[in-house]
C-alpha atoms as a PDB file:
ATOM      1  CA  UNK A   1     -15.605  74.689 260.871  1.00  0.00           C
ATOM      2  CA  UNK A   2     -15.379  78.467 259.099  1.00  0.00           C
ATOM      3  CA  UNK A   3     -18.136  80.529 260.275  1.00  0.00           C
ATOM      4  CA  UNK A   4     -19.091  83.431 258.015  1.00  0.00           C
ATOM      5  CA  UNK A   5     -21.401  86.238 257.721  1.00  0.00           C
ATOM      6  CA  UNK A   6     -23.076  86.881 254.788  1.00  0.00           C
ATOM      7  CA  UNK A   7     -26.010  89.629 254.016  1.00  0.00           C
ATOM      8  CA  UNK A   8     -29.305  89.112 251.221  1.00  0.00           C
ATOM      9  CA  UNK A   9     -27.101  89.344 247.915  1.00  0.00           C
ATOM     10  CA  UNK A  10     -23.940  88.205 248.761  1.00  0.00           C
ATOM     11  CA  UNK A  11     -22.253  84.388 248.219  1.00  0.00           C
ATOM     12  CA  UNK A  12     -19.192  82.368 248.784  1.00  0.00           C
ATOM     13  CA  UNK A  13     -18.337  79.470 246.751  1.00  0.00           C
ATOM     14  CA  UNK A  14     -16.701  75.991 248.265  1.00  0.00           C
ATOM     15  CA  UNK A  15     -14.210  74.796 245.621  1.00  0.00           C
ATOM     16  CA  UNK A  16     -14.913  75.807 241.873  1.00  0.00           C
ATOM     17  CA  UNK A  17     -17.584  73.978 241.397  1.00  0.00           C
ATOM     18  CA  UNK A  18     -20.393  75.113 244.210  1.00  0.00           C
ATOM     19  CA  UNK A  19     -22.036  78.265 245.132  1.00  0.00           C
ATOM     20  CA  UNK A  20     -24.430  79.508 248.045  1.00  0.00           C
ATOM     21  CA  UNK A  21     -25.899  82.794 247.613  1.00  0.00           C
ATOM     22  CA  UNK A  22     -27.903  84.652 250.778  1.00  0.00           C
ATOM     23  CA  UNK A  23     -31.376  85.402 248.812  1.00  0.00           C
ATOM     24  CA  UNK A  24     -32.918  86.899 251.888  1.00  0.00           C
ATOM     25  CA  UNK A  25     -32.868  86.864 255.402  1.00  0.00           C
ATOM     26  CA  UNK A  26     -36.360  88.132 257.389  1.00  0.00           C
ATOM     27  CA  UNK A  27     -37.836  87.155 261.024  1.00  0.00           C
ATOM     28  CA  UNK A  28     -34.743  85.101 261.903  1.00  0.00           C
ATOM     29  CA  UNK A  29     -34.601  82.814 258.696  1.00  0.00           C
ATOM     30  CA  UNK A  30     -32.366  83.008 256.002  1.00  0.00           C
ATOM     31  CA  UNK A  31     -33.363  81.892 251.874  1.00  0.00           C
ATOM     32  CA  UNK A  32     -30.078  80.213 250.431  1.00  0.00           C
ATOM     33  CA  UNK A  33     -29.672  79.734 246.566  1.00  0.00           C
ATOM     34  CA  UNK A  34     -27.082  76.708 246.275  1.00  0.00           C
ATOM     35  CA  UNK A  35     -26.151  76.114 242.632  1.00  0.00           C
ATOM     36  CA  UNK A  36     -23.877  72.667 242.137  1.00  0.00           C
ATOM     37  CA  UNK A  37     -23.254  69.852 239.728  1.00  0.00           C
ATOM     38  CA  UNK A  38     -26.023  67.208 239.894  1.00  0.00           C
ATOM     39  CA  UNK A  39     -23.363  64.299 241.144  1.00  0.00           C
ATOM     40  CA  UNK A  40     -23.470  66.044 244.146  1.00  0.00           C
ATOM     41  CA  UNK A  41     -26.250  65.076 247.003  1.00  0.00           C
ATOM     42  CA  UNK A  42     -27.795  68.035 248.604  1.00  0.00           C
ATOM     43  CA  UNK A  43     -29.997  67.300 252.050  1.00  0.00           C
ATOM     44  CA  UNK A  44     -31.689  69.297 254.732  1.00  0.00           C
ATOM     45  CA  UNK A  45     -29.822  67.813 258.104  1.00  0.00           C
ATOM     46  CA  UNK A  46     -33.315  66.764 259.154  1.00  0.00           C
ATOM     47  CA  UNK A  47     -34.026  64.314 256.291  1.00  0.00           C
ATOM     48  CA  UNK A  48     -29.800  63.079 255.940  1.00  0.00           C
ATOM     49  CA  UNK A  49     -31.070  62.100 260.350  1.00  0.00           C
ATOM     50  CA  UNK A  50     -34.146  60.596 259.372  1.00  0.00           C
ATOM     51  CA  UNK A  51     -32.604  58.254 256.488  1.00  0.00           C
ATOM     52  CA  UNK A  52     -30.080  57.130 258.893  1.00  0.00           C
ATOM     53  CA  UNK A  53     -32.721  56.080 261.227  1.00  0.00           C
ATOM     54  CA  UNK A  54     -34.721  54.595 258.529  1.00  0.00           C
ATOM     55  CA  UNK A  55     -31.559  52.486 257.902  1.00  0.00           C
ATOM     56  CA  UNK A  56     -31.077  51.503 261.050  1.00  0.00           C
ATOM     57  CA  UNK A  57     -34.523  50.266 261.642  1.00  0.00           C
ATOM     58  CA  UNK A  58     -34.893  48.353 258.422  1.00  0.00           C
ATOM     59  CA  UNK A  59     -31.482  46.165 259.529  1.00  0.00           C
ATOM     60  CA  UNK A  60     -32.826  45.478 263.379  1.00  0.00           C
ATOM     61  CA  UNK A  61     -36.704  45.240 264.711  1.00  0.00           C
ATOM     62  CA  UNK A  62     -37.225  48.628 265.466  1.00  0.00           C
ATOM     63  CA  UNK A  63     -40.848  50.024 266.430  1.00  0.00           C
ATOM     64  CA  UNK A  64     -41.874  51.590 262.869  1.00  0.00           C
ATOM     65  CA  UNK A  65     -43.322  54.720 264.544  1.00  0.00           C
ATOM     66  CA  UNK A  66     -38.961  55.410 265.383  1.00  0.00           C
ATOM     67  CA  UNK A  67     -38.997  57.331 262.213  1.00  0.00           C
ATOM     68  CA  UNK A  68     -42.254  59.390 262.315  1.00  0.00           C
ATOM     69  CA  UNK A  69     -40.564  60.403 265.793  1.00  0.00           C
ATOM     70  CA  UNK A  70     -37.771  61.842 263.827  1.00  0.00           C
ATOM     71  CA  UNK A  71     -39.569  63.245 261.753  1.00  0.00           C
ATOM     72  CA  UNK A  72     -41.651  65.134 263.746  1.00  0.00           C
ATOM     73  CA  UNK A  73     -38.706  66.419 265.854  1.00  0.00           C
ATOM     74  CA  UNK A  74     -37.348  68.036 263.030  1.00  0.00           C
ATOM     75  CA  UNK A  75     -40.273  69.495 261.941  1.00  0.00           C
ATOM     76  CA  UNK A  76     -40.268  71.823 264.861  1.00  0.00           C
ATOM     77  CA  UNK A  77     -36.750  73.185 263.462  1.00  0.00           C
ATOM     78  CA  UNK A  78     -37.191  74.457 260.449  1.00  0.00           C
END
């Protein structure tokens, strides 16, 4: 894992292809531009978690509320 600083203004770019710019960063949140070719998938970790449980329960019986739990979880982190 790199670990980088960036301020509001500045970027870094991950191959030639992708670039994340810092658009702001106020009351401990940060704005990120991220400019990329459509082929490639862009996803909040929350919502990647929550399709992966979605998966799981549609292949086993699962109580359907497993996903609203999720869900709600990650709504409390941003």
């Amino acid at each position: 894992m790199l670990i980088l600083q960036r301020k509001a203004g500045e970027s870094l770019t991950i191959g030639d292809e992708i670039e994340i710019s810092v658009l702001s960063v106020e009351a401990g949140r940060v704005r990120l531009a991220i400019q990329a070719p459509k082929s490639v998938s862009i996803l909040r970790s929350e919502l990647k978690t929550a399709a992966e449980v979605n998966r799981e329960a549609a292949g086993e019986e699962a109580p359907p509320l497993a996903l609203l739990d999720v869900l709600r979880d990650a709504g409390g982190q941003g």
